[in-house]
N, C-alpha and C. Protein backbone atom coordinates (compact mmCIF):
# COMPACT_ATOMS: atom_id res chain seq x y z
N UNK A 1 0.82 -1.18 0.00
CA UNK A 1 0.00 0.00 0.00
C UNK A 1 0.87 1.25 0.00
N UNK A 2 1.86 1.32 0.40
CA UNK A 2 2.95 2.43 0.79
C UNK A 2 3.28 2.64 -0.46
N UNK A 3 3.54 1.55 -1.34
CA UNK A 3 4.22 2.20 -2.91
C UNK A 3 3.04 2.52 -3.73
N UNK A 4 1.85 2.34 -3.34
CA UNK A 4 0.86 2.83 -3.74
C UNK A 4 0.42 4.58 -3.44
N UNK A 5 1.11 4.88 -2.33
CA UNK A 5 0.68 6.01 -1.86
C UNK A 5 -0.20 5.75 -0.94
N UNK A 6 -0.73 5.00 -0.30
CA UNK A 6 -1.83 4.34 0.37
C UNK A 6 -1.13 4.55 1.74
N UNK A 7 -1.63 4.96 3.09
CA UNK A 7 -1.42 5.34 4.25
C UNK A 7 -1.93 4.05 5.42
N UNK A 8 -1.49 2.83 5.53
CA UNK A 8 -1.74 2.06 6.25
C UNK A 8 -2.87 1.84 7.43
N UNK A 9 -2.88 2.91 7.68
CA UNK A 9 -3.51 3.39 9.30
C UNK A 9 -4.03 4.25 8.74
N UNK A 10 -4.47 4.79 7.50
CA UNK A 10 -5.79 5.28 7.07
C UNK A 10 -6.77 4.60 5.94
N UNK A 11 -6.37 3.44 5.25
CA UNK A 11 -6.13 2.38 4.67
C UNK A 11 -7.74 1.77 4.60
N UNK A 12 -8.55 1.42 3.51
CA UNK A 12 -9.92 1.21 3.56
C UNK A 12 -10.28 -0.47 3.27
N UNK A 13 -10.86 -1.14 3.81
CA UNK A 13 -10.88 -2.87 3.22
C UNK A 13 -10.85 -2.74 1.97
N UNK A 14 -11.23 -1.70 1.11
CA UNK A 14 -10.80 -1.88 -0.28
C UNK A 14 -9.37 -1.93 -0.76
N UNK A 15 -8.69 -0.73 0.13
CA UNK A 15 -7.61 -0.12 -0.09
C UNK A 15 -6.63 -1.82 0.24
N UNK A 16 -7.18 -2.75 1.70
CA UNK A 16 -6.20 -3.71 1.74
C UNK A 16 -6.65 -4.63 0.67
N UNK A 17 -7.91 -4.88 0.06
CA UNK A 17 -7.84 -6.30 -0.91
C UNK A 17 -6.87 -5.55 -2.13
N UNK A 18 -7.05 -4.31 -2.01
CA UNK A 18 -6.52 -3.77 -3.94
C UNK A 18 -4.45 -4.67 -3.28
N UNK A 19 -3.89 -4.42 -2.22
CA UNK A 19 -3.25 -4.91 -1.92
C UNK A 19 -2.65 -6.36 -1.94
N UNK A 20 -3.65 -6.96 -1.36
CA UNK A 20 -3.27 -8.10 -1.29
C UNK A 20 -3.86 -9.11 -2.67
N UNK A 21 -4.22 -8.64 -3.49
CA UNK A 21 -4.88 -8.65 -4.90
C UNK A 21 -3.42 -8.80 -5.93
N UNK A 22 -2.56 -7.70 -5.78
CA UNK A 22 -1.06 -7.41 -6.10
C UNK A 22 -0.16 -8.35 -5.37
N UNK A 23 0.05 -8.38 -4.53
CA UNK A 23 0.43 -9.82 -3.51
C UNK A 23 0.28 -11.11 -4.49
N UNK A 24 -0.95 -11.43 -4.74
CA UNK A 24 -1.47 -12.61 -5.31
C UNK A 24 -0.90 -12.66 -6.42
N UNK A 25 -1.17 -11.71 -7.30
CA UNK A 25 -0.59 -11.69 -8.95
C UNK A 25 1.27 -11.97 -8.83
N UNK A 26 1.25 -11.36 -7.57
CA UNK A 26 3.36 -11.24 -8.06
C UNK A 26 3.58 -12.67 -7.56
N UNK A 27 3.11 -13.66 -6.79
CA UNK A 27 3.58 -14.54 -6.29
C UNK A 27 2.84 -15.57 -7.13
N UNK A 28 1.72 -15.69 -8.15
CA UNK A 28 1.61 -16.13 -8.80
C UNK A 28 2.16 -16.08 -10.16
N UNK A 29 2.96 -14.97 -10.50
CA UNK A 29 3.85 -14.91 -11.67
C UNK A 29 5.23 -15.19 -11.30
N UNK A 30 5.43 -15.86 -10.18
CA UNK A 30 6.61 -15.72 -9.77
C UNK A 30 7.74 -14.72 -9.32
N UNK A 31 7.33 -14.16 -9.21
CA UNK A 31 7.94 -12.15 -8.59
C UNK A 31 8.49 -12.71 -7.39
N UNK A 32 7.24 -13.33 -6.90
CA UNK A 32 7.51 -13.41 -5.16
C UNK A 32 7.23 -15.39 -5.23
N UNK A 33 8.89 -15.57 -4.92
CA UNK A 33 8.90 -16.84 -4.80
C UNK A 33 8.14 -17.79 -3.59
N UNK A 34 8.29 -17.61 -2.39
CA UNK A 34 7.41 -17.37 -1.37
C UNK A 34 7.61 -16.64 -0.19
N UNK A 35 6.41 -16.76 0.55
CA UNK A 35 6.22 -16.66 2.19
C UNK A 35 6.72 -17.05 2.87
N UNK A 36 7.62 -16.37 3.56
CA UNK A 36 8.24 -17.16 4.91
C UNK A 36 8.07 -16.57 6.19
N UNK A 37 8.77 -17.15 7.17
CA UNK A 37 8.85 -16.40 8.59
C UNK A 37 10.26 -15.89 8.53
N UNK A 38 10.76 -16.22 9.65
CA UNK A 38 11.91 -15.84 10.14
C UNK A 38 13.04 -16.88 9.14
N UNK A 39 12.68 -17.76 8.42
CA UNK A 39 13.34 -18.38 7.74
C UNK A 39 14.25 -17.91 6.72
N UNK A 40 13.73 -16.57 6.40
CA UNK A 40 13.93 -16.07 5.13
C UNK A 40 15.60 -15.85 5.15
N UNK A 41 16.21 -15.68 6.92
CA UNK A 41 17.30 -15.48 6.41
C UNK A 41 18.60 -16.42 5.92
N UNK A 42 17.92 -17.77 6.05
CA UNK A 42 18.81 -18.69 5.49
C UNK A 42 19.62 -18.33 3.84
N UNK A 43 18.05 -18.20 3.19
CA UNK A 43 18.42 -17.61 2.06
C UNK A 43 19.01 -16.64 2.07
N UNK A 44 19.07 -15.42 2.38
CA UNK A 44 19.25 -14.22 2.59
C UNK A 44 21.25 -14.19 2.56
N UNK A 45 21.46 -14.97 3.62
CA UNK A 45 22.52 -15.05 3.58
C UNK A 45 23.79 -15.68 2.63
N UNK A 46 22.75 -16.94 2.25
CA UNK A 46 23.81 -17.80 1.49
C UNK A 46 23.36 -17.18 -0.08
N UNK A 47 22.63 -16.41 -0.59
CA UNK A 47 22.42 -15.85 -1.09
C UNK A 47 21.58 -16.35 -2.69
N UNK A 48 20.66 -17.23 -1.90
CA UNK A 48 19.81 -17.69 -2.62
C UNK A 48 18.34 -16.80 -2.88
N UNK A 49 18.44 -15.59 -2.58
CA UNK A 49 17.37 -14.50 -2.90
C UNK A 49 18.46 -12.85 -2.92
N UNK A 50 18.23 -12.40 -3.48
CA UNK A 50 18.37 -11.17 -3.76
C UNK A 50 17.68 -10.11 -2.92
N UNK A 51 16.43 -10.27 -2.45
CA UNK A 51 15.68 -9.17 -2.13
C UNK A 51 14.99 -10.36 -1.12
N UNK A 52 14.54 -9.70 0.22
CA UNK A 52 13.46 -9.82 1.12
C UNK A 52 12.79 -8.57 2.17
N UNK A 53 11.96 -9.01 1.78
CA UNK A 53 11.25 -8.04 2.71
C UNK A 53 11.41 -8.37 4.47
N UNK A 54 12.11 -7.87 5.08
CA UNK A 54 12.37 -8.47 6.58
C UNK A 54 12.92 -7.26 7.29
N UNK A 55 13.61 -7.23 8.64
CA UNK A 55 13.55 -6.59 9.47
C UNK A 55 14.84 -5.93 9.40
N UNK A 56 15.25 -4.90 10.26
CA UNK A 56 16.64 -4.19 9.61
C UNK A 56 17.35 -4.75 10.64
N UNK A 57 17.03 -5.46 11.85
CA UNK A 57 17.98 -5.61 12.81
C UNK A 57 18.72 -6.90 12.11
N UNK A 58 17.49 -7.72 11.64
CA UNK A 58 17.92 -9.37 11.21
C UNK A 58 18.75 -8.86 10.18
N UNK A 59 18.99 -7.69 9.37
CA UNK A 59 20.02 -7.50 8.12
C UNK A 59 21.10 -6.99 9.09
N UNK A 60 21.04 -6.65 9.73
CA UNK A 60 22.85 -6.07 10.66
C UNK A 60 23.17 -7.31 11.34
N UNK A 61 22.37 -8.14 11.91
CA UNK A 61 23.33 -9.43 12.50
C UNK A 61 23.54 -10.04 11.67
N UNK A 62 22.59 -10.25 10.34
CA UNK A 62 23.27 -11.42 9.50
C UNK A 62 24.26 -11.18 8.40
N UNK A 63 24.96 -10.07 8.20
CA UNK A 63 26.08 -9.04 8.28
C UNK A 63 26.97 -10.10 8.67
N UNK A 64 27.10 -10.17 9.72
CA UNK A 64 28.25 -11.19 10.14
C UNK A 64 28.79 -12.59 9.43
N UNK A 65 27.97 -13.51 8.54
CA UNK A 65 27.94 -14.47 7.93
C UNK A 65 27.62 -13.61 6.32
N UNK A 66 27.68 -12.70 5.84
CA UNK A 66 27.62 -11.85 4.72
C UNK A 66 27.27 -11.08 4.93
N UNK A 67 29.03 -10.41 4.27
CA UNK A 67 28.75 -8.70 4.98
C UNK A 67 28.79 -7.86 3.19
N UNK A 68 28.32 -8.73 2.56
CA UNK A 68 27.37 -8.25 1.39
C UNK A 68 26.13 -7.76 1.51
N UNK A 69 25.45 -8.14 2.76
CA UNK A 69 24.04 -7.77 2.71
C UNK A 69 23.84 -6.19 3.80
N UNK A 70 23.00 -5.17 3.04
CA UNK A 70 22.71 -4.60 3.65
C UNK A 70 20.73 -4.05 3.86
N UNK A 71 20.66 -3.11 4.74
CA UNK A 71 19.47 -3.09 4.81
C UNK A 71 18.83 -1.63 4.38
N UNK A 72 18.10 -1.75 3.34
CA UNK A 72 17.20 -0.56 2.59
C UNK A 72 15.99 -0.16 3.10
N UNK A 73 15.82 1.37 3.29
CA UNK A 73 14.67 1.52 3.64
C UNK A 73 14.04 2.03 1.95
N UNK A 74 12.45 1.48 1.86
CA UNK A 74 11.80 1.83 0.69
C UNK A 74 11.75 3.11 0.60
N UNK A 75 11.81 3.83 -0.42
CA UNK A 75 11.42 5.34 -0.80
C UNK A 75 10.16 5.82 -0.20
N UNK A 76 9.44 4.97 -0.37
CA UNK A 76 8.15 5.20 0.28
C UNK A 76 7.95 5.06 1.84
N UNK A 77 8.95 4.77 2.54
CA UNK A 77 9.36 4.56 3.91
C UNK A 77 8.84 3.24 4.27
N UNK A 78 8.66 2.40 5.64
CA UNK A 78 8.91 1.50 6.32
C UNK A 78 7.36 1.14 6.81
N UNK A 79 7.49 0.27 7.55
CA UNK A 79 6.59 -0.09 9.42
C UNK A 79 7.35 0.12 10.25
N UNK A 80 6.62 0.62 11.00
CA UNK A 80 7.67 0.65 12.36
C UNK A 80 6.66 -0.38 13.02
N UNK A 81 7.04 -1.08 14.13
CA UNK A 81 6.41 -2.03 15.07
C UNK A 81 7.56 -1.91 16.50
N UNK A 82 6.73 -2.56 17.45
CA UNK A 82 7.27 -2.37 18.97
C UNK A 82 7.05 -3.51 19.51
N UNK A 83 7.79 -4.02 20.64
CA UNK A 83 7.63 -5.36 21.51
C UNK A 83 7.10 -4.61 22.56
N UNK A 84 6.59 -5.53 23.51
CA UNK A 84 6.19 -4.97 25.11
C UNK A 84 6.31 -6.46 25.84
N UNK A 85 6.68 -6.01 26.85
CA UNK A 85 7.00 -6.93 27.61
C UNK A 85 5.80 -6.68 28.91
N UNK A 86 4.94 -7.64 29.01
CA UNK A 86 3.90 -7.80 30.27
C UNK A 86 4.19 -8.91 30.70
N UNK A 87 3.44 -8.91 31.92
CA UNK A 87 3.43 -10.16 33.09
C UNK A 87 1.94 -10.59 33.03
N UNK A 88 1.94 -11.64 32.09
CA UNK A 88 0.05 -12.29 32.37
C UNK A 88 -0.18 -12.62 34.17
N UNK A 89 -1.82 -12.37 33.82
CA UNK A 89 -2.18 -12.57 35.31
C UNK A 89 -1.80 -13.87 35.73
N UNK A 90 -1.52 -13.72 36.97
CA UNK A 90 -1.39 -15.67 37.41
C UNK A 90 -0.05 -16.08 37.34
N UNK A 91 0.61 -15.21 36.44
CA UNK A 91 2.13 -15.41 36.60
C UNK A 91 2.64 -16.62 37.59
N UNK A 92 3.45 -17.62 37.75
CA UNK A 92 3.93 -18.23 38.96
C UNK A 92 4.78 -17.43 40.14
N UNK A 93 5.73 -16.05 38.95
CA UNK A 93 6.77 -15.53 39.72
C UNK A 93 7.11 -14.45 39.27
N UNK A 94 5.75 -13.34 39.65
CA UNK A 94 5.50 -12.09 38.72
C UNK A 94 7.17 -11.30 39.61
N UNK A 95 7.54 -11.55 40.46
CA UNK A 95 8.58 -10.71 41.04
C UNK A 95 9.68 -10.71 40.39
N UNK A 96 10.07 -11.98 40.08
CA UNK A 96 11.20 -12.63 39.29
C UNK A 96 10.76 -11.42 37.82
N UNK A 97 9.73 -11.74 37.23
CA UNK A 97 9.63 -11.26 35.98
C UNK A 97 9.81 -9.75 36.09
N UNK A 98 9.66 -9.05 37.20
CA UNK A 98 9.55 -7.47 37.58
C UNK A 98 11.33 -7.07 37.46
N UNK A 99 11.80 -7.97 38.30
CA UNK A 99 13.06 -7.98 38.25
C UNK A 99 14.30 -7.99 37.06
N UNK A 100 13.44 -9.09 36.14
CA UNK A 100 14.21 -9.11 34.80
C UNK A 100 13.78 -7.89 33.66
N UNK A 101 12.97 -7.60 34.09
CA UNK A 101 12.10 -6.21 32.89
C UNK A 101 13.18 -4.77 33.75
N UNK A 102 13.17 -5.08 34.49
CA UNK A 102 14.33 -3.66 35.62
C UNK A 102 15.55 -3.91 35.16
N UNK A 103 16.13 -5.11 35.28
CA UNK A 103 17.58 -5.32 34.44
C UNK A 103 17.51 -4.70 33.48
N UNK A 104 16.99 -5.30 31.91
CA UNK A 104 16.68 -5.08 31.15
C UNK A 104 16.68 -3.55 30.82
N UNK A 105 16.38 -2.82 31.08
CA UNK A 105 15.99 -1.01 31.50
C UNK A 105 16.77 -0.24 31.95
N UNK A 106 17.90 -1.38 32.13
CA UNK A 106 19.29 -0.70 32.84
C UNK A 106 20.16 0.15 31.74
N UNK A 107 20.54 1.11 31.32
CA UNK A 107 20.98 1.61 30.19
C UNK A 107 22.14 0.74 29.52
N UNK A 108 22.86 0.28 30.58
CA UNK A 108 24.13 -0.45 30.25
C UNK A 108 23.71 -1.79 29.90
N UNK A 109 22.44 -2.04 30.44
CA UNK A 109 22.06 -3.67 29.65
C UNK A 109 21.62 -3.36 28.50
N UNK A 110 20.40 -1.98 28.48
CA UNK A 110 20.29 -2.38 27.37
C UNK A 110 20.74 -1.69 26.15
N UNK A 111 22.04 -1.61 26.55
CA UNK A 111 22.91 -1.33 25.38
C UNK A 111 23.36 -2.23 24.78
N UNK A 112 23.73 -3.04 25.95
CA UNK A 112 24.49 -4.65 25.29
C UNK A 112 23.00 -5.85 23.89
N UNK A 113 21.89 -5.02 24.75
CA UNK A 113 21.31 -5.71 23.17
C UNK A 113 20.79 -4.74 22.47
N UNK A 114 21.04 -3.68 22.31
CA UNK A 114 20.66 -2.34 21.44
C UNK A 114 21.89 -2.82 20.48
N UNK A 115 23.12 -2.97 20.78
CA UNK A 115 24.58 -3.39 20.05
C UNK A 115 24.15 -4.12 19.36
N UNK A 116 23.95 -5.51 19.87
CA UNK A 116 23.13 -6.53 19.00
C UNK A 116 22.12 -6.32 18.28
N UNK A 117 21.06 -6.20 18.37
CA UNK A 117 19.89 -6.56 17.67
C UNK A 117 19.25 -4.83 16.54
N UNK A 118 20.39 -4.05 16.93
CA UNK A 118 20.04 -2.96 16.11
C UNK A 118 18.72 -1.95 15.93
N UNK A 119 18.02 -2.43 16.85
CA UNK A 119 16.73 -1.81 16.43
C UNK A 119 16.35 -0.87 17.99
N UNK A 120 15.12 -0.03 17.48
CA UNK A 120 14.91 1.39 18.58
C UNK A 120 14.73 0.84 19.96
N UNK A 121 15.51 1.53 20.36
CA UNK A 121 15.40 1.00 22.04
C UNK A 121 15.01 2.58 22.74
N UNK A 122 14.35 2.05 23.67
CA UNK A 122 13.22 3.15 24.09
C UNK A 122 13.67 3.10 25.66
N UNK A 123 15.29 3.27 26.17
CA UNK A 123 15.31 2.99 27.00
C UNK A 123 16.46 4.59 27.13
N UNK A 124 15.79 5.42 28.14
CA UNK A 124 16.58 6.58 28.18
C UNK A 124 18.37 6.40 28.75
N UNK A 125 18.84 7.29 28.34
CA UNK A 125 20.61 6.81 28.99
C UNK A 125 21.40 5.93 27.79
N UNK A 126 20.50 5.34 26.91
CA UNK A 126 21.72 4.43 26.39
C UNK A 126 22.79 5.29 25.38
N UNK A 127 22.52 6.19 24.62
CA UNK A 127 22.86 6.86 23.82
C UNK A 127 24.16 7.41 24.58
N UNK A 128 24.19 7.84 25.57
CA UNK A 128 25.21 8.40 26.29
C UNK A 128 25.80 6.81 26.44
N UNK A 129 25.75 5.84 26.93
CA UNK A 129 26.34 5.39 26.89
C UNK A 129 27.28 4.78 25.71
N UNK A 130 26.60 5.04 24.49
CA UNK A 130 27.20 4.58 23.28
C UNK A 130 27.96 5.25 22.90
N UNK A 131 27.96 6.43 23.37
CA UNK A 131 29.01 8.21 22.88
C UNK A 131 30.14 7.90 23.54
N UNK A 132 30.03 7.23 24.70
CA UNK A 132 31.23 6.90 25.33
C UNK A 132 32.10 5.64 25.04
N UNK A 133 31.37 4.56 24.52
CA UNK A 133 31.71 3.25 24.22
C UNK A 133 31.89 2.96 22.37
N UNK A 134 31.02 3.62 21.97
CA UNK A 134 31.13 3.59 20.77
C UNK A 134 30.16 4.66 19.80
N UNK A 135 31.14 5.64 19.30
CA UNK A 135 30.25 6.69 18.93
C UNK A 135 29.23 6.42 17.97
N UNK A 136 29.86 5.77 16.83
CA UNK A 136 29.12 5.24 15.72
C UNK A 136 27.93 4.57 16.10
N UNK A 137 27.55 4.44 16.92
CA UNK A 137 26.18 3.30 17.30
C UNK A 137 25.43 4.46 17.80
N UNK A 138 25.87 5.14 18.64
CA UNK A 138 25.06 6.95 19.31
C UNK A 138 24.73 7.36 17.84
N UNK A 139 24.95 6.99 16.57
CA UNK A 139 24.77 7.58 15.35
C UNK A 139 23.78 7.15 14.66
N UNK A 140 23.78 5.66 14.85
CA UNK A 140 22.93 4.51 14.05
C UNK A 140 21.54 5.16 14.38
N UNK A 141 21.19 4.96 12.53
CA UNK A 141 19.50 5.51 12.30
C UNK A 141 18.55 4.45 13.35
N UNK A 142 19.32 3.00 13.06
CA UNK A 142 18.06 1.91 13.61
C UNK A 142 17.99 2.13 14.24
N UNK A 143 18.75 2.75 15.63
CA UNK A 143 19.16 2.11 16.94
C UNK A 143 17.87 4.11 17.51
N UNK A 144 18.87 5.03 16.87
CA UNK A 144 18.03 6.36 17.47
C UNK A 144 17.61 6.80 16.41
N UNK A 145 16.47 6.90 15.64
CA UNK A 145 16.20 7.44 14.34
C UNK A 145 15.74 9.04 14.44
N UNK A 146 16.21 9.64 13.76
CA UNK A 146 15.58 11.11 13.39
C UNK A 146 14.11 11.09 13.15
N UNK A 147 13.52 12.30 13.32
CA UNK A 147 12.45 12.52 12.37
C UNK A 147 12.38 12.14 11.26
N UNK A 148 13.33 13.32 10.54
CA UNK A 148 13.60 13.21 9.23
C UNK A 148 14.10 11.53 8.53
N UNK A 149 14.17 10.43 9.22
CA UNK A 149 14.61 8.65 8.93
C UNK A 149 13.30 8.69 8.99
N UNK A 150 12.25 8.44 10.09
CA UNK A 150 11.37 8.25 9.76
C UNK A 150 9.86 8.71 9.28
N UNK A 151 10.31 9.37 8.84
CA UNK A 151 9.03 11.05 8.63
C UNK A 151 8.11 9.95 7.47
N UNK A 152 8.19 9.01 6.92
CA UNK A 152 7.33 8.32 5.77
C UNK A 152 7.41 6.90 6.34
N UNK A 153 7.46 7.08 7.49
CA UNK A 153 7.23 5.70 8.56
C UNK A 153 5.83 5.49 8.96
N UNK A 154 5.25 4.40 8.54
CA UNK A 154 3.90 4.34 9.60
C UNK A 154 4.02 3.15 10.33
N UNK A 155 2.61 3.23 11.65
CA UNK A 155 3.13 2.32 12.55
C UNK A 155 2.11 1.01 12.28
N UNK A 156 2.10 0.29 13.08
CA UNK A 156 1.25 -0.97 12.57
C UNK A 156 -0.52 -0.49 12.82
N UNK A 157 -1.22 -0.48 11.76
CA UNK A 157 -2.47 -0.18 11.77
C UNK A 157 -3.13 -1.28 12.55
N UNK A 158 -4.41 -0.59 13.21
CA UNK A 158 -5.14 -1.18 13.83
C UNK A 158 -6.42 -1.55 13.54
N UNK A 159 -6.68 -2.71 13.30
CA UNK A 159 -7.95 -3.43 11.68
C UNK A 159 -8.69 -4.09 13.20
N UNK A 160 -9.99 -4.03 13.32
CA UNK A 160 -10.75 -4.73 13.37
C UNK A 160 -12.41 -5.04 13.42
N UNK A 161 -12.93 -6.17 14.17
CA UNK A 161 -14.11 -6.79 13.84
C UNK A 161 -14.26 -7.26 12.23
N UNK A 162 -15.23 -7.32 11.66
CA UNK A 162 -15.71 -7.99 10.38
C UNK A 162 -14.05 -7.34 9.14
N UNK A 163 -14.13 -6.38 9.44
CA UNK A 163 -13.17 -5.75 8.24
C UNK A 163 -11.80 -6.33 8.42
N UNK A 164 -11.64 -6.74 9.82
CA UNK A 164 -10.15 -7.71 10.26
C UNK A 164 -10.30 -9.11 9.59
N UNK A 165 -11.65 -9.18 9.95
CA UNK A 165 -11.84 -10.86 9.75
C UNK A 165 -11.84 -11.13 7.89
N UNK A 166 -12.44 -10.08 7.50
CA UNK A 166 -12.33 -10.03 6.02
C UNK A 166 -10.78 -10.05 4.97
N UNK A 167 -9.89 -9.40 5.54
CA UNK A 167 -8.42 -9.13 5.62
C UNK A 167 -7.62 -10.13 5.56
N UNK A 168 -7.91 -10.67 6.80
CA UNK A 168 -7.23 -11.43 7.20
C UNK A 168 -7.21 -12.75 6.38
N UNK A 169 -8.29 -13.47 6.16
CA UNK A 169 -8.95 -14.49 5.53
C UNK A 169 -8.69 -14.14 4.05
N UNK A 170 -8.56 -13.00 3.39
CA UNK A 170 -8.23 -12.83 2.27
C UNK A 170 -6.52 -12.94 1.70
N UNK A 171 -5.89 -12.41 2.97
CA UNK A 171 -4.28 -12.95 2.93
C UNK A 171 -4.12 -14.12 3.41
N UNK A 172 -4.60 -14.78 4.39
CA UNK A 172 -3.89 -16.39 4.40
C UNK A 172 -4.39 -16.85 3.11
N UNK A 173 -5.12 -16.92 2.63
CA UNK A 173 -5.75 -17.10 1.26
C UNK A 173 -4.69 -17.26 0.25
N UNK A 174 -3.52 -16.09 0.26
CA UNK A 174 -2.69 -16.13 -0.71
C UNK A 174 -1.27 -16.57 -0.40
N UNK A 175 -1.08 -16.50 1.19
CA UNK A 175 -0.20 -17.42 1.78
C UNK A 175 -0.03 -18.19 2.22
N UNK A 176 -1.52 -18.89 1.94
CA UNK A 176 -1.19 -20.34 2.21
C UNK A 176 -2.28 -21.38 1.01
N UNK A 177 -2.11 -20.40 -0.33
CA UNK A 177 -2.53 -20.86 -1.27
C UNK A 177 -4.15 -21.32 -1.80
């Protein structure tokens, strides 16, 4: 929808079938060889695909096993998406889990996987710590992005009742044939 001009999160059930309509045609002409998960980067690496659509952190670690591959943002800009970390009710050992989410939050921890995994960390302090440890990473778009990186960024739209269920059922449809 993005190379369409189409605004995700303003985005109409028409606007997603005209989508996933295009989806169908390229992977039925062979454009788009297939669907994967997290698999994709097998290929990716040994360099049995050229192009995937996947995440920018999974293109900086897998850098390491080919440091041919890098990661493009579309002209038309990105998704952005977020993890959260909760404690379901009933937990066995919600303290334990309180404890590891506080580690975690520690600037200096989570620098050590901001290093790694490349992507926005929403944890105040780390940046200073990277200015000191390593400037170039205090620099990295993934890690602290500008406005201006993501100004043609949208975030994951929020679809539901009948128009989700319609969507939805219309893309497994084409990914899972």
């Amino acid at each position: 929808m993005k190379c369409e001009g189409v605004d995700p999160n303003e985005a109409s059930e028409a606007d997603w079938m005209k989508a996933i309509e295009k989806l169908k045609s390229a992977s039925e002409s062979g454009q788009i060889r297939r669907f994967t998960g997290n698999d994709y980067q097998s290929d990716l690496t040994s360099g049995n695909v050229v192009a995937v659509m996947g995440w920018s952190g999974d293109a900086v670690q897998l850098q390491e096993d080919n440091p041919e591959l890098e990661w493009r943002m579309p002209t038309e800009g990105c998704m952005l998406w977020s993890e959260d970390m909760v404690i379901p009710v009933g937990a066995p050992n919600p303290t334990a889990a309180e404890a590891f989410m506080n580690y975690v939050y520690e600037p200096e921890n989570q620098a050590a996987i901001a290093e790694y995994v490349n992507y926005v960390t929403p944890v105040e302090g780390v940046k200073e710590v990277f200015e000191k440890q390593d400037p170039a990473l205090a620099k990295n778009q993934l890690i602290f992005p500008s406005a201006s990186f993501t100004e043609k960024c949208s975030g994951t739209p929020v679809i539901e009742g009948e128009e989700e269920q319609n969507i939805v059922k219309a893309f497994d449809a084409v990914l899972n044939g």
